[in-house]
Protein backbone atom coordinates (compact mmCIF):
# COMPACT_ATOMS: atom_id res chain seq x y z
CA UNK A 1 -16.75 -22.39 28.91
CA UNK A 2 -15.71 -20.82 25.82
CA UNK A 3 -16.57 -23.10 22.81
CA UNK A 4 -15.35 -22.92 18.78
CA UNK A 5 -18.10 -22.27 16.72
CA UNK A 6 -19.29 -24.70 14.20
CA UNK A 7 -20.73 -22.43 11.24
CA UNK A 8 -21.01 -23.43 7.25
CA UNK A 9 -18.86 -20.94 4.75
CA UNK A 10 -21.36 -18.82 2.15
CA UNK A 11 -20.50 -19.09 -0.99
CA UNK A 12 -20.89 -15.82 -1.57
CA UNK A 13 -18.36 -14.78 1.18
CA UNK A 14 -15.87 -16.86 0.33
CA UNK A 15 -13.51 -14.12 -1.81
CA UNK A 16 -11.94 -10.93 0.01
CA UNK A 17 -13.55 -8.83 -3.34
CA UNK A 18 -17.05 -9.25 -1.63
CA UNK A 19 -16.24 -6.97 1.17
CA UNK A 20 -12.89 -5.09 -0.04
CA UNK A 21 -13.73 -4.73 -3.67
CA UNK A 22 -11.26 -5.88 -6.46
CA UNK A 23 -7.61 -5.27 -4.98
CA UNK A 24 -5.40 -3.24 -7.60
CA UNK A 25 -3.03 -6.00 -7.99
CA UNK A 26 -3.17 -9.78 -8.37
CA UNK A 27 -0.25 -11.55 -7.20
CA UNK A 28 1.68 -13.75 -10.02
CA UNK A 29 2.14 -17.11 -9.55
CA UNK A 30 5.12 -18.99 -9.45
CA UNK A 31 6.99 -21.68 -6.99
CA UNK A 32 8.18 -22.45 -3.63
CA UNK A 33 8.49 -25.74 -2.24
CA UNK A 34 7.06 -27.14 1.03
CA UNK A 35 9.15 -27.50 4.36
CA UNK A 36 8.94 -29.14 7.39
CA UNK A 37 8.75 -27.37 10.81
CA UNK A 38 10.33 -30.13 12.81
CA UNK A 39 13.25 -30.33 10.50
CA UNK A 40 13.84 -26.70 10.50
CA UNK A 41 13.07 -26.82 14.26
CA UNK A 42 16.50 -29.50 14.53
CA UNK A 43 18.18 -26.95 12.16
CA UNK A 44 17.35 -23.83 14.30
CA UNK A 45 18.29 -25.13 17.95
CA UNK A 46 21.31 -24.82 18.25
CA UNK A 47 21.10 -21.02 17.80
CA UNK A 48 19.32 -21.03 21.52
CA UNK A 49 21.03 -18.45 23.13
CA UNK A 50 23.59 -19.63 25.83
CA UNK A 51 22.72 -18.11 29.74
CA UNK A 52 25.52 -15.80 30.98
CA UNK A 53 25.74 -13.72 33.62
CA UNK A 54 23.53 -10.41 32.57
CA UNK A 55 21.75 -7.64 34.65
CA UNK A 56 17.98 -8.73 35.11
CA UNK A 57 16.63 -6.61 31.40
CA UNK A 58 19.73 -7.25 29.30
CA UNK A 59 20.01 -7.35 25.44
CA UNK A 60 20.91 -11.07 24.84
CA UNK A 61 21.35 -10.88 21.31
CA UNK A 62 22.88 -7.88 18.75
CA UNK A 63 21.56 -4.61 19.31
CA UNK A 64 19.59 -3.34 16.74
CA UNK A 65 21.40 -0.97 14.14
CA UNK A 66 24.62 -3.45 13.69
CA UNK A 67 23.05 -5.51 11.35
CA UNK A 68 19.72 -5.76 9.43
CA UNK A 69 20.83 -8.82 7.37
CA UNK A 70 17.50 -10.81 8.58
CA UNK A 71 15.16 -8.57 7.54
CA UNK A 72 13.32 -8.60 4.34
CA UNK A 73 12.78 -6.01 1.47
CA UNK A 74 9.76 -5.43 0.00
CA UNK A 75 10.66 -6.89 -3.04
CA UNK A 76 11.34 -9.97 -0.82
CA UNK A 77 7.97 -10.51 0.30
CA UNK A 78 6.46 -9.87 -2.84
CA UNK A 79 8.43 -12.98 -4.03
CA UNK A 80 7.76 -14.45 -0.99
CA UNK A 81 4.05 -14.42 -1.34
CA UNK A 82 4.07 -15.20 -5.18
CA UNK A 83 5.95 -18.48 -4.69
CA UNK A 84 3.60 -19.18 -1.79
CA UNK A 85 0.21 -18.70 -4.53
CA UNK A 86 1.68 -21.28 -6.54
CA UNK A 87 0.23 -23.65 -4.23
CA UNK A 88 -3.21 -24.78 -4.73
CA UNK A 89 -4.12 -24.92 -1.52
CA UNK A 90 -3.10 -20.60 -0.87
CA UNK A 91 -4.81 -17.67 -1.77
CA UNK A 92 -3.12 -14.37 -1.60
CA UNK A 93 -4.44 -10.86 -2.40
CA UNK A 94 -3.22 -7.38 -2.09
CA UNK A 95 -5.84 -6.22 0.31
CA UNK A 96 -4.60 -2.74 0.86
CA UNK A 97 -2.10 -0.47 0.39
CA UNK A 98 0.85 1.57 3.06
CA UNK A 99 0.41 5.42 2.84
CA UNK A 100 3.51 5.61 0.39
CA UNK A 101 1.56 3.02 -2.20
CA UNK A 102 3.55 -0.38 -0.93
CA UNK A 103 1.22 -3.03 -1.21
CA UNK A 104 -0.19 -4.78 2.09
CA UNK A 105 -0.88 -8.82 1.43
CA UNK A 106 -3.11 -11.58 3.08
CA UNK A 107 -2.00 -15.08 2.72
CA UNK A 108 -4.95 -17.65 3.50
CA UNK A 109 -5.48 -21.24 3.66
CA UNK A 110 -7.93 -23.49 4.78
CA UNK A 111 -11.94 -24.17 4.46
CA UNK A 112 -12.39 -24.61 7.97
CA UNK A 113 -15.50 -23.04 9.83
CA UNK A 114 -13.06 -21.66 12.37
CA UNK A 115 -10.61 -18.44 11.88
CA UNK A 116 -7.61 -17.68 13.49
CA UNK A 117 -6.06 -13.90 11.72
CA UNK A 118 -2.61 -13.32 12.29
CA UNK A 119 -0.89 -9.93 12.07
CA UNK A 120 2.86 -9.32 11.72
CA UNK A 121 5.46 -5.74 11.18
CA UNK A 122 2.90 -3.56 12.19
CA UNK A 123 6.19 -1.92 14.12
CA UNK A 124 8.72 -1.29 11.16
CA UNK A 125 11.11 -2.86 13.56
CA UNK A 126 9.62 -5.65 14.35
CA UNK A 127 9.96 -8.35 11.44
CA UNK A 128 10.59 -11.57 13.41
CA UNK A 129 6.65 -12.33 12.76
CA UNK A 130 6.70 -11.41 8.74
CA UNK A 131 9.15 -14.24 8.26
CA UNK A 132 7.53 -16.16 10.51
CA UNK A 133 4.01 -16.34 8.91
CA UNK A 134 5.35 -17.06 6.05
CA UNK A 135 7.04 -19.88 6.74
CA UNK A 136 3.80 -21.24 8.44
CA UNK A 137 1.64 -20.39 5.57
CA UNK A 138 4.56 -22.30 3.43
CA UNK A 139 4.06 -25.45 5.58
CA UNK A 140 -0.08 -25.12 5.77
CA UNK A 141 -0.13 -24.86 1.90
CA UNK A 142 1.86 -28.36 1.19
CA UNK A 143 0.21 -31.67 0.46
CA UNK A 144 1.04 -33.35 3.70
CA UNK A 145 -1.69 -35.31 5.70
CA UNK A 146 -1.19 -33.14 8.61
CA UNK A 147 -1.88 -29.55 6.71
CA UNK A 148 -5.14 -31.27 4.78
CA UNK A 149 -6.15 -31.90 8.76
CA UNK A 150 -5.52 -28.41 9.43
CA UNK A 151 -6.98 -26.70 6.36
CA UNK A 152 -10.21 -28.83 7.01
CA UNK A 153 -10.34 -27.54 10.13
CA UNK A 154 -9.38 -24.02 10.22
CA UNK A 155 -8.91 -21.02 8.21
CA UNK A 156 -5.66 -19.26 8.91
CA UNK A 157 -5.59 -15.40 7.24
CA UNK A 158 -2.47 -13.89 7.82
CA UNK A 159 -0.94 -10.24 6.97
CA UNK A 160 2.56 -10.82 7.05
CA UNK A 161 3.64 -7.16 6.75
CA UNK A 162 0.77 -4.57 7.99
CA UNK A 163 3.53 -1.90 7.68
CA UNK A 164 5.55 -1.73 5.02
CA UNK A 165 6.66 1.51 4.69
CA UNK A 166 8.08 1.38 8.75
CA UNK A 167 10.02 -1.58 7.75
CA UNK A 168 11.37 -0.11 4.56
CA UNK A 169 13.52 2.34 6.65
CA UNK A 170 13.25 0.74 9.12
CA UNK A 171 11.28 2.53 12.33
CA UNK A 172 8.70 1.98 14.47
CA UNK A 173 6.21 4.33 12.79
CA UNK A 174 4.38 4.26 9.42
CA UNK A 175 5.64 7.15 6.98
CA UNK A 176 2.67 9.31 7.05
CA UNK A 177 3.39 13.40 7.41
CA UNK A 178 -0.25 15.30 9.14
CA UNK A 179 0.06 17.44 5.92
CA UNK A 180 -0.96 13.75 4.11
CA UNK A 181 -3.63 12.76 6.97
CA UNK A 182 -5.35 16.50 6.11
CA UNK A 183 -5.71 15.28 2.74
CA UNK A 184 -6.75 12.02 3.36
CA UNK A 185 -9.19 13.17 5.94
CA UNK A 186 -10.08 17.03 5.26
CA UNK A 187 -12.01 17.02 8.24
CA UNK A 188 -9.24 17.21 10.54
CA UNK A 189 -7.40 20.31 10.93
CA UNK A 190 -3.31 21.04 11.91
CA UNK A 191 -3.70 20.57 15.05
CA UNK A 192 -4.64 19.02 17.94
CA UNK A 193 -3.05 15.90 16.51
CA UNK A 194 -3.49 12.55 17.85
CA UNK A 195 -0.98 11.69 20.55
CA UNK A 196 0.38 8.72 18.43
CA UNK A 197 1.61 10.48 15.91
CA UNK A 198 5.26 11.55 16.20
CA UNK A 199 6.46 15.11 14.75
CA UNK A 200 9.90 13.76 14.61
CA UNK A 201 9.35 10.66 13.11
CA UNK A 202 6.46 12.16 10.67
CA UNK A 203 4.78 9.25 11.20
CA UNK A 204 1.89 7.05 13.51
CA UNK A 205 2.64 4.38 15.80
CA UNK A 206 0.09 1.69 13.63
CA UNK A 207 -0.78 -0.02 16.83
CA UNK A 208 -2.34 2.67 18.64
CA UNK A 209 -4.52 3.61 15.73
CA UNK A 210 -7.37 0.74 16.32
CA UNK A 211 -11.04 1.21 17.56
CA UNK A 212 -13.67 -1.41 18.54
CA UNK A 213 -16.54 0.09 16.22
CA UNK A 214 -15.07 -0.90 13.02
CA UNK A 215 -17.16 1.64 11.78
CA UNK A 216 -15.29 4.88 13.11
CA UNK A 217 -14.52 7.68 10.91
CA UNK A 218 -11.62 10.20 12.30
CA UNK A 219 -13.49 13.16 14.58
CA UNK A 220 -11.75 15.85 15.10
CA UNK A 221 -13.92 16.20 18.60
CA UNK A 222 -11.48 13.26 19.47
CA UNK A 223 -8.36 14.28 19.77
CA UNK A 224 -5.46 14.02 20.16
CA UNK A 225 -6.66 11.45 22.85
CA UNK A 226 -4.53 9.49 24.77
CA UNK A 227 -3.39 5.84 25.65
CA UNK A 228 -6.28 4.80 27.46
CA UNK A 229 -8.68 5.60 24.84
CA UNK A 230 -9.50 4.35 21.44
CA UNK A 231 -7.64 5.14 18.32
CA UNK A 232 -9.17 7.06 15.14
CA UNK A 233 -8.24 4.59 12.22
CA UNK A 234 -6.33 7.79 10.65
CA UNK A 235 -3.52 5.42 9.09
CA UNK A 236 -4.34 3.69 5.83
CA UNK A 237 -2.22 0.77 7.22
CA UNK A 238 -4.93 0.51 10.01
CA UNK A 239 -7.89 0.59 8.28
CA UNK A 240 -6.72 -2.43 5.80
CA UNK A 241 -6.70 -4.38 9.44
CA UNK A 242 -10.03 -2.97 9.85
CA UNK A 243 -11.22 -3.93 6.46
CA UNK A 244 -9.48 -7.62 6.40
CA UNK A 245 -11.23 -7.89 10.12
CA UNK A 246 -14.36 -6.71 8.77
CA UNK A 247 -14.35 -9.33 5.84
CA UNK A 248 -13.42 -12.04 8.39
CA UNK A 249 -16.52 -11.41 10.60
CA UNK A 250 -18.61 -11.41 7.98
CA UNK A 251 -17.66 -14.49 6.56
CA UNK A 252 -17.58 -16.43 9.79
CA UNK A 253 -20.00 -14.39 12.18
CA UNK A 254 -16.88 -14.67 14.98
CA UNK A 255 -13.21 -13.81 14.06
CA UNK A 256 -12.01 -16.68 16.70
CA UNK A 257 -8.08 -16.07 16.88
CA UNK A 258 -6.39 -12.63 16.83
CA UNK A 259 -2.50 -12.79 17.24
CA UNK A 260 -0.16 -9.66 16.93
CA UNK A 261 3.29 -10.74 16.21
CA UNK A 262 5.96 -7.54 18.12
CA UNK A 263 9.14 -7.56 19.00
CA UNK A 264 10.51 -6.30 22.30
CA UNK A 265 14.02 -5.51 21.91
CA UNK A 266 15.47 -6.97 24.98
CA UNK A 267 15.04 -10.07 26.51
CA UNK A 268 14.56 -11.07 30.53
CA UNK A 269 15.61 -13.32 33.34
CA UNK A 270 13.02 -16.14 34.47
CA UNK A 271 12.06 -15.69 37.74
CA UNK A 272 14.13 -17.80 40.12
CA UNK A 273 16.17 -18.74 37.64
CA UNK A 274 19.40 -18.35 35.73
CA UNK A 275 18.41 -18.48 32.06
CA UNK A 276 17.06 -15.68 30.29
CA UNK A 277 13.74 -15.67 28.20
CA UNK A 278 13.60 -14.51 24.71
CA UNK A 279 9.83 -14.09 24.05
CA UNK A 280 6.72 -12.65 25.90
CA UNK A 281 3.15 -13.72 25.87
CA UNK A 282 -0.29 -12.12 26.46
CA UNK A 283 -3.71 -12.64 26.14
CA UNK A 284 -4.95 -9.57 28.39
CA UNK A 285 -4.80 -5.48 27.54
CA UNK A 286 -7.66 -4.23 29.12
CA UNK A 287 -8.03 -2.59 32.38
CA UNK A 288 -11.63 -2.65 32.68
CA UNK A 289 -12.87 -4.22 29.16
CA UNK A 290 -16.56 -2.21 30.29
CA UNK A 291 -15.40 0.78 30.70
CA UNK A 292 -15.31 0.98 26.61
CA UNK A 293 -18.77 0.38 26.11
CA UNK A 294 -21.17 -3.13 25.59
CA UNK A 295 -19.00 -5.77 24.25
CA UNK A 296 -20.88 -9.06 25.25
CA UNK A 297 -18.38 -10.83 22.91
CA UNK A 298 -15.50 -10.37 25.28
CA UNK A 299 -14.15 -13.69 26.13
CA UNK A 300 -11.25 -13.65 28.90
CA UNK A 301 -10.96 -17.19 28.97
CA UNK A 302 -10.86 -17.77 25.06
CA UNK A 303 -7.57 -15.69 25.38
CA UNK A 304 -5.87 -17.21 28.15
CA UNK A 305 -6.48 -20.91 26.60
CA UNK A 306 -5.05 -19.64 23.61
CA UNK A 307 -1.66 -18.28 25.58
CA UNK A 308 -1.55 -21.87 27.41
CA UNK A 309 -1.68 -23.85 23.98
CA UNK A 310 1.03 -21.86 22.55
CA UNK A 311 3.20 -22.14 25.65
CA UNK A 312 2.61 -25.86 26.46
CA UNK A 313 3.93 -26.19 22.88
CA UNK A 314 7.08 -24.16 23.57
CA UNK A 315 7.38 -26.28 26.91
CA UNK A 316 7.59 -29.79 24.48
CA UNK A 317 9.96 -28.20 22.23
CA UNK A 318 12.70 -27.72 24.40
CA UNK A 319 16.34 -26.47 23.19
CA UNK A 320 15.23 -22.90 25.12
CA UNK A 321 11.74 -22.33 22.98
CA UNK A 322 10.22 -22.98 26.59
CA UNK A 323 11.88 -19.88 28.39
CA UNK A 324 8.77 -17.87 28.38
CA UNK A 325 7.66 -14.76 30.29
CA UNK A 326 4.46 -12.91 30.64
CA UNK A 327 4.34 -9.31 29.24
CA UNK A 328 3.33 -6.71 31.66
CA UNK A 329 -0.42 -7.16 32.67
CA UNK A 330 -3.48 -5.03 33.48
CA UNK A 331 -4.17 -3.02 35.25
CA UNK A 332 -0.26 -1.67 34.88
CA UNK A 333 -1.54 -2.07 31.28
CA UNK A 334 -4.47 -0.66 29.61
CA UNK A 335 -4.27 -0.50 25.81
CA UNK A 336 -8.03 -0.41 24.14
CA UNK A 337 -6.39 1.41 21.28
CA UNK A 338 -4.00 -1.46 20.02
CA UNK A 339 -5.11 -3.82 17.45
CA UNK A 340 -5.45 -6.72 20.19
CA UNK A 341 -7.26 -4.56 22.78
CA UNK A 342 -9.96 -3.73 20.48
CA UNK A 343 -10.07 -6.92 18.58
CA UNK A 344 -10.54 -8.42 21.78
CA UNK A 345 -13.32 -6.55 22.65
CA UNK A 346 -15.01 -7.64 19.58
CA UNK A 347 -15.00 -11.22 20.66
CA UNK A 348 -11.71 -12.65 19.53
CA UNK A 349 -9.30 -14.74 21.83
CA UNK A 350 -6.10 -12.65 21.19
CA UNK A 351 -2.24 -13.33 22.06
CA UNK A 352 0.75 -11.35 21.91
CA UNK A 353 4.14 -12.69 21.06
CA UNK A 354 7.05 -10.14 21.83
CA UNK A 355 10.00 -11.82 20.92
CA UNK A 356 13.67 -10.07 21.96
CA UNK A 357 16.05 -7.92 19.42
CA UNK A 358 17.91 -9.70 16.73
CA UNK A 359 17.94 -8.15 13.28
CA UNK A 360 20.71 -10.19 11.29
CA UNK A 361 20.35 -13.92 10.09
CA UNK A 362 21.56 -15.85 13.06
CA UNK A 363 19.81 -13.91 15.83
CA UNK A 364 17.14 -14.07 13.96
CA UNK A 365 16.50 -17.39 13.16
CA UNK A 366 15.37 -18.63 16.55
CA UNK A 367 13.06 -16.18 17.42
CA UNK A 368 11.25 -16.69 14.18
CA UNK A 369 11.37 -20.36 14.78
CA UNK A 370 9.82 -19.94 18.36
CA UNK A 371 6.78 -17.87 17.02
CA UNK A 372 6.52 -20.43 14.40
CA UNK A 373 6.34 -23.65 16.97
CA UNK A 374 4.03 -21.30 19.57
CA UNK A 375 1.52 -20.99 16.59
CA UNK A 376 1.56 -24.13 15.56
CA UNK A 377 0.80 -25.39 19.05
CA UNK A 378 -2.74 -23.04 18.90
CA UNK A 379 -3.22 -24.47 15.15
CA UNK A 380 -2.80 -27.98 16.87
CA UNK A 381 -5.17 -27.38 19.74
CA UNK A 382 -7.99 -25.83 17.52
CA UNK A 383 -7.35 -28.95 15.01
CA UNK A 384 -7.50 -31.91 17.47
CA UNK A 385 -10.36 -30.44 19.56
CA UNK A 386 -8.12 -29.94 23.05
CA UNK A 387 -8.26 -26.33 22.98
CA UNK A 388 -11.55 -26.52 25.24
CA UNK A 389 -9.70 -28.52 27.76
CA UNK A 390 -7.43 -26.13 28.74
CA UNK A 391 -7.62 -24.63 32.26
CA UNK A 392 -7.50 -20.98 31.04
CA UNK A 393 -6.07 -20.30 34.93
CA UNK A 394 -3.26 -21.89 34.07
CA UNK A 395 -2.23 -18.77 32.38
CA UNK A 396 -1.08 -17.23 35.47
CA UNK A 397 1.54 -20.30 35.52
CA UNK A 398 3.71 -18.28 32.58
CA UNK A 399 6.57 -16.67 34.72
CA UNK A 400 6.10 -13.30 35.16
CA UNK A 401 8.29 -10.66 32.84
């Protein structure tokens, strides 16, 4: 049985500078009040979609292109995470920076010996997950007895944007033309180029770029590769994952949790049922996890008991949070390249949330609300020591997408 492991913080490794040097930029400080999740859960069901009769894959909320009200700007966040490190109990850095120079933030909270690392926009389309980290990192920074239980017990880093140049047009891709990866990387020549990277879009999909060995340096014997194979951390948006990952392990020995917030654009029926779900879950992306080398780390179960704690939350909170479907599974599936895949491989229990399309305010406000409660329900787990109770079969009990 997978168990969370117990270890004492060094001193020493307690700053992001002792792995990723001094970041470029500090943060200013200034304020943002507190807020509670089950108030803004009250506030946020009644935007639960209501079932109709749709085809089996429909779009149940505004396609995307009508309105990008929701998202936020970059000069959003970057307010966004200053009022946040006006809280004592949050510490933000710029830990990296997108190939056009936007800056690329943690937020963290929490002395606990256990990590969970949560990833959001690393699709420029995708922003459900940006807001709602940062909403969760609002509520884990406030002076509430709960959030001192859960900053004693865990350490929560997030990256609430991994792509900011994808979301500033917005598109799928990072903003990165091959004439700026030969100069970043003069080893590689014109061509072949790696089969993520799309001509049109001049640009990589982020979330194909990831490798296992967090020590891989772009060979041009590699590619262009393909989807079944490792990535070649060519994107500078993918090697700041790499780097924050990195500086995780070696802090804690074990990065514990590894969630990747998407977006999926449509939404789909339950099985044997009328109503229609909004989100997707996964904890598996691996065909055959040996087929990429020795990774005794690999825990299966770790990632299944973290997919049940999230969706036994969703099931408690009602008003349609609990119409949940499993994304497509292996061996259909077989994605070592992704940021989960090979994060996975290195040990961590990893989830997927793929929540459906809806880009202005009021679509978006209950998909960001039902990534919120789902992570809060692993936070809760970790923090009250029932995470190792859960039957990590009952994973195959989330309805099949």
């Amino acid at each position: 049985m997978f168990q969370w492991r117990k270890r004492s913080r060094g001193a020493a490794a307690s700053r992001w500078s002792a792995v990723l040097g001094s970041p470029e930029r500090r943060v200013a400080r200034t304020g943002l009040l507190g807020a509670s999740l089950a108030a803004l859960a009250m506030l946020l069901a009644a935007l639960a979609p209501a079932a109709e009769a749709k085809p089996n894959n429909a779009n149940c909320q505004g396609s995307f292109g009508n309105s990008i009200s929701g998202f936020m700007s970059h000069d959003d966040q970057r307010r966004a995470v200053a009022r946040l490190d006006r809280s004592p109990h949050i510490e933000t850095e710029v830990v990296g920076h997108s190939n056009q120079g936007r800056e690329i933030w943690t937020v963290r909270a929490g002395e606990g010996s256990t990590v969970m690392f949560i990833q959001g926009g690393i699709h420029g389309l995708e922003q459900h997950g940006t807001k709602a980290v940062l909403n969760l990192m609002q509520t884990l920074g406030d002076d509430s007895a709960r959030s001192r239980e859960i900053r004693e017990a865990l350490t929560v880093v997030t990256i609430p944007d991994i792509n900011p140049d994808g979301s500033s047009v917005p598109q799928r891709q990072n903003m990165m033309p091959w004439s700026d990866v030969m100069e970043m990387h003069p080893q590689l020549p014109d061509q072949p180029r790696a089969w993520y990277f799309s001509n049109f879009r001049q640009g990589f999909d982020v979330n194909r770029d990831f490798n296992a060995n967090l020590g891989y340096e772009p060979d041009p014997a590699d590619l262009p590769g393909d989807s079944a194979s490792f990535g070649f951390y060519i994107t500078p948006e993918a090697r700041t994952s790499r780097a924050v990952y990195g500086a995780l392990e070696s802090e804690f020995g074990l990065v514990d949790v590894f969630i990747d917030l998407h977006n999926q654009g449509s939404c789909h029926q339950v099985p044997d049922e009328e109503r229609f779900s909004m989100l997707s879950i996964s904890g598996r992306f691996l065909a055959d996890p040996t087929a990429h080398g020795d990774w005794p780390l690999f825990d299966d179960d770790a990632s299944r008991r973290i997919n049940v704690a999230a969706y036994d939350a969703l099931q408690r909170a009602g008003s349609g949070f609990g119409d949940i479907t499993r994304y497509p599974q292996p061996p259909g599936l077989d994605l070592p390249g992704t940021a989960l895949g090979s994060y996975a491989l290195r040990g961590s229990a990893v989830m997927l949330f793929e929540t459906s399309e809806g880009t202005n305010q009021n679509e978006m406000g209950f998909s960001v609300k039902q990534v919120e409660v789902g992570l809060t329900g692993i936070i809760d787990a970790i923090t009250d020591g029932t995470l190792d109770d859960i039957d990590p079969d009952r994973y195959d009990e989330v309805p099949a997408r």
